[in-house]
Protein backbone atom coordinates (compact mmCIF):
# COMPACT_ATOMS: atom_id res chain seq x y z
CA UNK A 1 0.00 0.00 0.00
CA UNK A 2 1.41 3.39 -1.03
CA UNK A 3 1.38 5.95 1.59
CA UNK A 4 -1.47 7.48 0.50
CA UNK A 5 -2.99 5.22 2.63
CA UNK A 6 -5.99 4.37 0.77
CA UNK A 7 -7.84 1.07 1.43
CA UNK A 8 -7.59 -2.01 -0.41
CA UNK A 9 -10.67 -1.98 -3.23
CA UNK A 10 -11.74 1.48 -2.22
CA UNK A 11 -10.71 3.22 -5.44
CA UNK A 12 -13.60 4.00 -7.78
CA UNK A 13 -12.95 2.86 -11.37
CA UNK A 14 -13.18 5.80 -13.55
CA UNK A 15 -16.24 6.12 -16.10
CA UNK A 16 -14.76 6.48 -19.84
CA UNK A 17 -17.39 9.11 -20.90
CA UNK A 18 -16.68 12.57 -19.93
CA UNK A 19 -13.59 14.90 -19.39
CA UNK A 20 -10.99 13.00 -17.74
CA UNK A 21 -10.03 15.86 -15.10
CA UNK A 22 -13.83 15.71 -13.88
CA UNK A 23 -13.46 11.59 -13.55
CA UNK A 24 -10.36 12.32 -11.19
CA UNK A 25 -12.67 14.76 -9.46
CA UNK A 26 -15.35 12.49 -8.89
CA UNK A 27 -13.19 9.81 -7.99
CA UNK A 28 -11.00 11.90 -5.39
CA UNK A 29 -14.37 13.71 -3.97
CA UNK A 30 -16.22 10.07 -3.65
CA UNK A 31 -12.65 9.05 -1.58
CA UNK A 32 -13.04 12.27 0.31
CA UNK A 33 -16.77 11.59 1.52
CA UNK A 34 -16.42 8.08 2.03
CA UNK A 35 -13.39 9.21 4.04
CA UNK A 36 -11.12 6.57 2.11
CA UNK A 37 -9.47 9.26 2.48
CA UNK A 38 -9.26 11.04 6.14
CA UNK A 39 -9.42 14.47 7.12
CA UNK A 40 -6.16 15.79 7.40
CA UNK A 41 -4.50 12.97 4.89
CA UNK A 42 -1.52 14.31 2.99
CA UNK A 43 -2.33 13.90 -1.27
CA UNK A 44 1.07 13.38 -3.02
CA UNK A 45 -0.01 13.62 -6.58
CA UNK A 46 1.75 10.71 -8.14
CA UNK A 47 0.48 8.43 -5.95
CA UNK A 48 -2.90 9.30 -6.29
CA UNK A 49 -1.97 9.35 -10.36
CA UNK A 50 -1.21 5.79 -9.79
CA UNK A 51 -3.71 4.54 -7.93
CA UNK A 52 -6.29 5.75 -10.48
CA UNK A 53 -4.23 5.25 -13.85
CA UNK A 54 -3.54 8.38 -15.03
CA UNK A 55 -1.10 11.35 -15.48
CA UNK A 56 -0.16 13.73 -12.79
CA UNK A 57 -1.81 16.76 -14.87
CA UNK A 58 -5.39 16.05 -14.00
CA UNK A 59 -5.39 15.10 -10.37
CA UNK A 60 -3.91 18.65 -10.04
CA UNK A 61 -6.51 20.25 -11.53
CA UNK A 62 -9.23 17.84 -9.72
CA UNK A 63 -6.93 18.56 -6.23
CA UNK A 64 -7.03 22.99 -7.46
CA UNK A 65 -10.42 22.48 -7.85
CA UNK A 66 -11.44 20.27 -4.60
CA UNK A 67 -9.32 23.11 -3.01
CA UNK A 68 -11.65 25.90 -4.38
CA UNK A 69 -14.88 23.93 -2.98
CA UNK A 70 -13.16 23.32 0.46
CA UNK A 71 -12.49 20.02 0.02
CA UNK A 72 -8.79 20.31 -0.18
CA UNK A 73 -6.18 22.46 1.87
CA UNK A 74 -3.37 23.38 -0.48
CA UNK A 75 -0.48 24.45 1.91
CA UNK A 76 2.32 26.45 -0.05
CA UNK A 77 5.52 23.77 0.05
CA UNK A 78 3.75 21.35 1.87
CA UNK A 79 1.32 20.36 -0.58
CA UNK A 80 -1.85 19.10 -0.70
CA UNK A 81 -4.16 17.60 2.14
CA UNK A 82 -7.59 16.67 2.99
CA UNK A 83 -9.71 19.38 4.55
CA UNK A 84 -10.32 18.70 8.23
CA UNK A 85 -13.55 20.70 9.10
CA UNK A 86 -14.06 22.68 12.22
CA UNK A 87 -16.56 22.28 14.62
CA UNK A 88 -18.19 25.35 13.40
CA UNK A 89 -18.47 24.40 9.98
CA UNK A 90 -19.94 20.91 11.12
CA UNK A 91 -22.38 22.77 13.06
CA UNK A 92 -23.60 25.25 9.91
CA UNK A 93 -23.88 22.99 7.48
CA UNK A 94 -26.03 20.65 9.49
CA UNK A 95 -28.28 23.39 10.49
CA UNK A 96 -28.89 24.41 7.12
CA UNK A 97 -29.62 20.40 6.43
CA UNK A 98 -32.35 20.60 9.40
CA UNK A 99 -34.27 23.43 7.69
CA UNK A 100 -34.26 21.40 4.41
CA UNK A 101 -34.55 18.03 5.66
CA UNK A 102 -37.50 19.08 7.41
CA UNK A 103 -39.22 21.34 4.84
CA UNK A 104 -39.06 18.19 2.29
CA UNK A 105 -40.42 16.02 5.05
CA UNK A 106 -43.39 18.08 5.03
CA UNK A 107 -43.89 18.58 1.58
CA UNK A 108 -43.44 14.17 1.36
CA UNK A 109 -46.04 13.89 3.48
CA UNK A 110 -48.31 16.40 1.49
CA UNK A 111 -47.90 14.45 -1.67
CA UNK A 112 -46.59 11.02 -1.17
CA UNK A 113 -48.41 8.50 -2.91
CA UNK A 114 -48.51 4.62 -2.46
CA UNK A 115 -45.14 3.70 -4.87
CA UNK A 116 -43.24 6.85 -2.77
CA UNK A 117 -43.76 5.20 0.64
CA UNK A 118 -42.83 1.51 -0.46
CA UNK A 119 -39.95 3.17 -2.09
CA UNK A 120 -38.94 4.44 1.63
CA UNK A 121 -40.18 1.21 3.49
CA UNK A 122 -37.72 -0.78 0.54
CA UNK A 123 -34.68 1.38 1.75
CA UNK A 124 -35.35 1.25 5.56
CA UNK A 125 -35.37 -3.00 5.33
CA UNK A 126 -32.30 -2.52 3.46
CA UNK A 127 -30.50 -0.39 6.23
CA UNK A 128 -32.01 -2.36 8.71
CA UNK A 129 -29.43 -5.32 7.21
CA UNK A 130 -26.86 -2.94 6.53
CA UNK A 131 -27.32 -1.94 10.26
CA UNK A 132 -27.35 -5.96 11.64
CA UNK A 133 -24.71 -6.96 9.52
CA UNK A 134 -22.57 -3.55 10.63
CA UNK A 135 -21.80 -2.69 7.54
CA UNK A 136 -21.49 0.70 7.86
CA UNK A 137 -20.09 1.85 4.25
CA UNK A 138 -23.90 0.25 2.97
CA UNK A 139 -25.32 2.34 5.99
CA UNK A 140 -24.34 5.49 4.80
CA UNK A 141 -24.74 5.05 1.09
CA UNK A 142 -28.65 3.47 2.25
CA UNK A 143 -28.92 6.62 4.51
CA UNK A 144 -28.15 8.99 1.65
CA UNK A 145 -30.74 7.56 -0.59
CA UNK A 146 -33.35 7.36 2.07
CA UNK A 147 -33.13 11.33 2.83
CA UNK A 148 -32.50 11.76 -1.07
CA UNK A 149 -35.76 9.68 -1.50
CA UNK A 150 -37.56 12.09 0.60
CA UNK A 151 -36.67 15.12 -1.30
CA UNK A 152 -37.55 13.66 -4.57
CA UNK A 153 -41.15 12.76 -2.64
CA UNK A 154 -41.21 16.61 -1.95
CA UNK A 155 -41.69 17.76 -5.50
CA UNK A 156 -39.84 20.65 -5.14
CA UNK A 157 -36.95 21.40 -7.39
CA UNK A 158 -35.70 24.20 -6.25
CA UNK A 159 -35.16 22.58 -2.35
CA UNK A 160 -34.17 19.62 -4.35
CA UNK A 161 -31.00 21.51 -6.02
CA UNK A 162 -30.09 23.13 -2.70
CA UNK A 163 -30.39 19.88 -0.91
CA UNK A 164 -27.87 18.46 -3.02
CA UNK A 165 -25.45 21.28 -2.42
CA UNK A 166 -25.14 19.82 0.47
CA UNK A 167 -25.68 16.10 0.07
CA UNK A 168 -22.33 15.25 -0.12
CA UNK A 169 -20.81 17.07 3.01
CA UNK A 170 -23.46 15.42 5.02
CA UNK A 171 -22.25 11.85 3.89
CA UNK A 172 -18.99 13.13 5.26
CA UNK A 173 -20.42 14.59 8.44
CA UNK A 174 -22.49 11.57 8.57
CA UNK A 175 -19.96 8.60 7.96
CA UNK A 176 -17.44 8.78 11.33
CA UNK A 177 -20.82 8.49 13.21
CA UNK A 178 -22.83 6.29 11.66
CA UNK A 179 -22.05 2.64 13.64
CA UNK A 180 -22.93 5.28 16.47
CA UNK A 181 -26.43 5.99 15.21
CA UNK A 182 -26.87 2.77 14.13
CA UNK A 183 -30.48 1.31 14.04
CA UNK A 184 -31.85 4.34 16.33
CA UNK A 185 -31.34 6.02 12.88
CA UNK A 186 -33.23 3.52 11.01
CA UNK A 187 -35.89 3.19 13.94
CA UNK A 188 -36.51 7.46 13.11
CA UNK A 189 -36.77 6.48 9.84
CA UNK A 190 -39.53 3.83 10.24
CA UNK A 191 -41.44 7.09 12.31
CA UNK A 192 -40.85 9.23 9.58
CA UNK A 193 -42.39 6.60 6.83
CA UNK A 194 -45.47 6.68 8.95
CA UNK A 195 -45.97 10.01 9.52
CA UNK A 196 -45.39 10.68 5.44
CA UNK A 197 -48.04 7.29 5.12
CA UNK A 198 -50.79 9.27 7.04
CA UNK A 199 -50.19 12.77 5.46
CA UNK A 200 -49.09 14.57 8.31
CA UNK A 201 -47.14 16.99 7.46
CA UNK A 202 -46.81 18.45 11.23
CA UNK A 203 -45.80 15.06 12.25
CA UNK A 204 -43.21 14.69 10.05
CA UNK A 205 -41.87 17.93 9.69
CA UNK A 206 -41.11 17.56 13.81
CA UNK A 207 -39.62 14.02 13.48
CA UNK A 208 -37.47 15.36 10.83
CA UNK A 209 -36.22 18.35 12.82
CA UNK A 210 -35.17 15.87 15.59
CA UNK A 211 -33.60 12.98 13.43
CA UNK A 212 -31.37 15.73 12.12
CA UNK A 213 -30.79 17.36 15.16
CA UNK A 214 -29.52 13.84 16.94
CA UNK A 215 -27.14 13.08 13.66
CA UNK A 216 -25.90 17.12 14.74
CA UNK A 217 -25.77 16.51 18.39
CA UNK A 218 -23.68 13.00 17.50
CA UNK A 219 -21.34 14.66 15.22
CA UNK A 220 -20.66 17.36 18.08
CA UNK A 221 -20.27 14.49 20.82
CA UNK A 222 -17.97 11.85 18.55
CA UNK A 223 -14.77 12.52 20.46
CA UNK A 224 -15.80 13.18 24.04
């Protein structure tokens, strides 16, 4: 294993269509946010050239551009490294996901119809196994698409793009405490389902507001 330190089978294979500096993007950011790659990690460029198959050229213009999104410290004659977010960022971008999270719960549970919730029970059974069998990589990625289920039940695309603004950073928020969570997550899930099943939007926007809020509180309370 180089010293980049990534684990074995963790690096993406990169799709043929498309630019090839925007495939080393996507690759590195999916690393990032799965934290294949930790917070703080150094990123020596022809490592990470060889790990994915390609030339030095565009994982410096995927690491310029990570570092223009905040997903990348670049440290004059250092080099580059990981981002390692503050407490204060953690705490921002969370909030901001508890006024979305909960605005798309209650727009769900306006319009939901039949094929939306057994969408959302299908994912919950599928954490629930993710959950027993602790496989926590499946948690998160089953977590993700439970929320991003939600928002698409919302109709709204305007919360929908904003949402995803965010998306990612909560997957990377989400990840170092997610065998923490564990099925009390899912269990706040199977609430939620139930208050989107019975259309009320009260209900759910509340439950919402406190699954959040306990991911936010967890984050916080990780290293005590």
């Amino acid at each position: 294993m180089l010293s980049t330190g990534l684990p074995q089978g963790s690096v993406p294979k990169l799709e043929r269509p498309g630019p090839l500096r925007d495939r080393v993007y996507e690759a590195l950011l999916e690393l990032i946010t799965t934290r294949a790659l930790q917070p703080g990690q150094h990123l020596v460029e022809s490592e990470l050239a060889g790990h994915l198959g390609v030339s030095r050229q565009p994982v410096r213009e995927a690491l310029q551009r990570l570092n223009s999104e905040g997903w990348v410290d670049l440290r004059p004659a250092q080099g580059a490294f990981v981002h390692e977010p503050t407490e204060e960022e953690a705490d921002q971008l969370l909030t901001v996901r508890t006024l979305l999270e909960a605005e798309a719960a209650r727009l769900a549970a306006a319009g939901a119809d039949k094929a939306g919730i057994e969408a959302l029970e299908a994912i919950l059974a599928e954490g629930m196994k993710a959950v027993a069998a602790d496989d926590v990589d499946a948690a998160v990625a089953l977590n993700a698409r439970f929320h991003a289920k939600i928002m698409e039940l919302a109709g709204n695309s305007v919360l929908a793009e904003l949402a995803a603004q965010v998306d990612r950073r909560v997957r990377w928020y989400y990840t170092p405490i997610a065998r923490q969570r564990g099925s009390q997550s899912w269990i706040e899930h199977r609430e939620l389902i139930a208050a989107i099943a019975n259309r009320d939007e009260q209900l759910a926007t509340r439950l919402m507001r406190e699954h959040t809020e306990h991911t936010r509180r967890s984050y916080h309370a990780r290293a005590k």
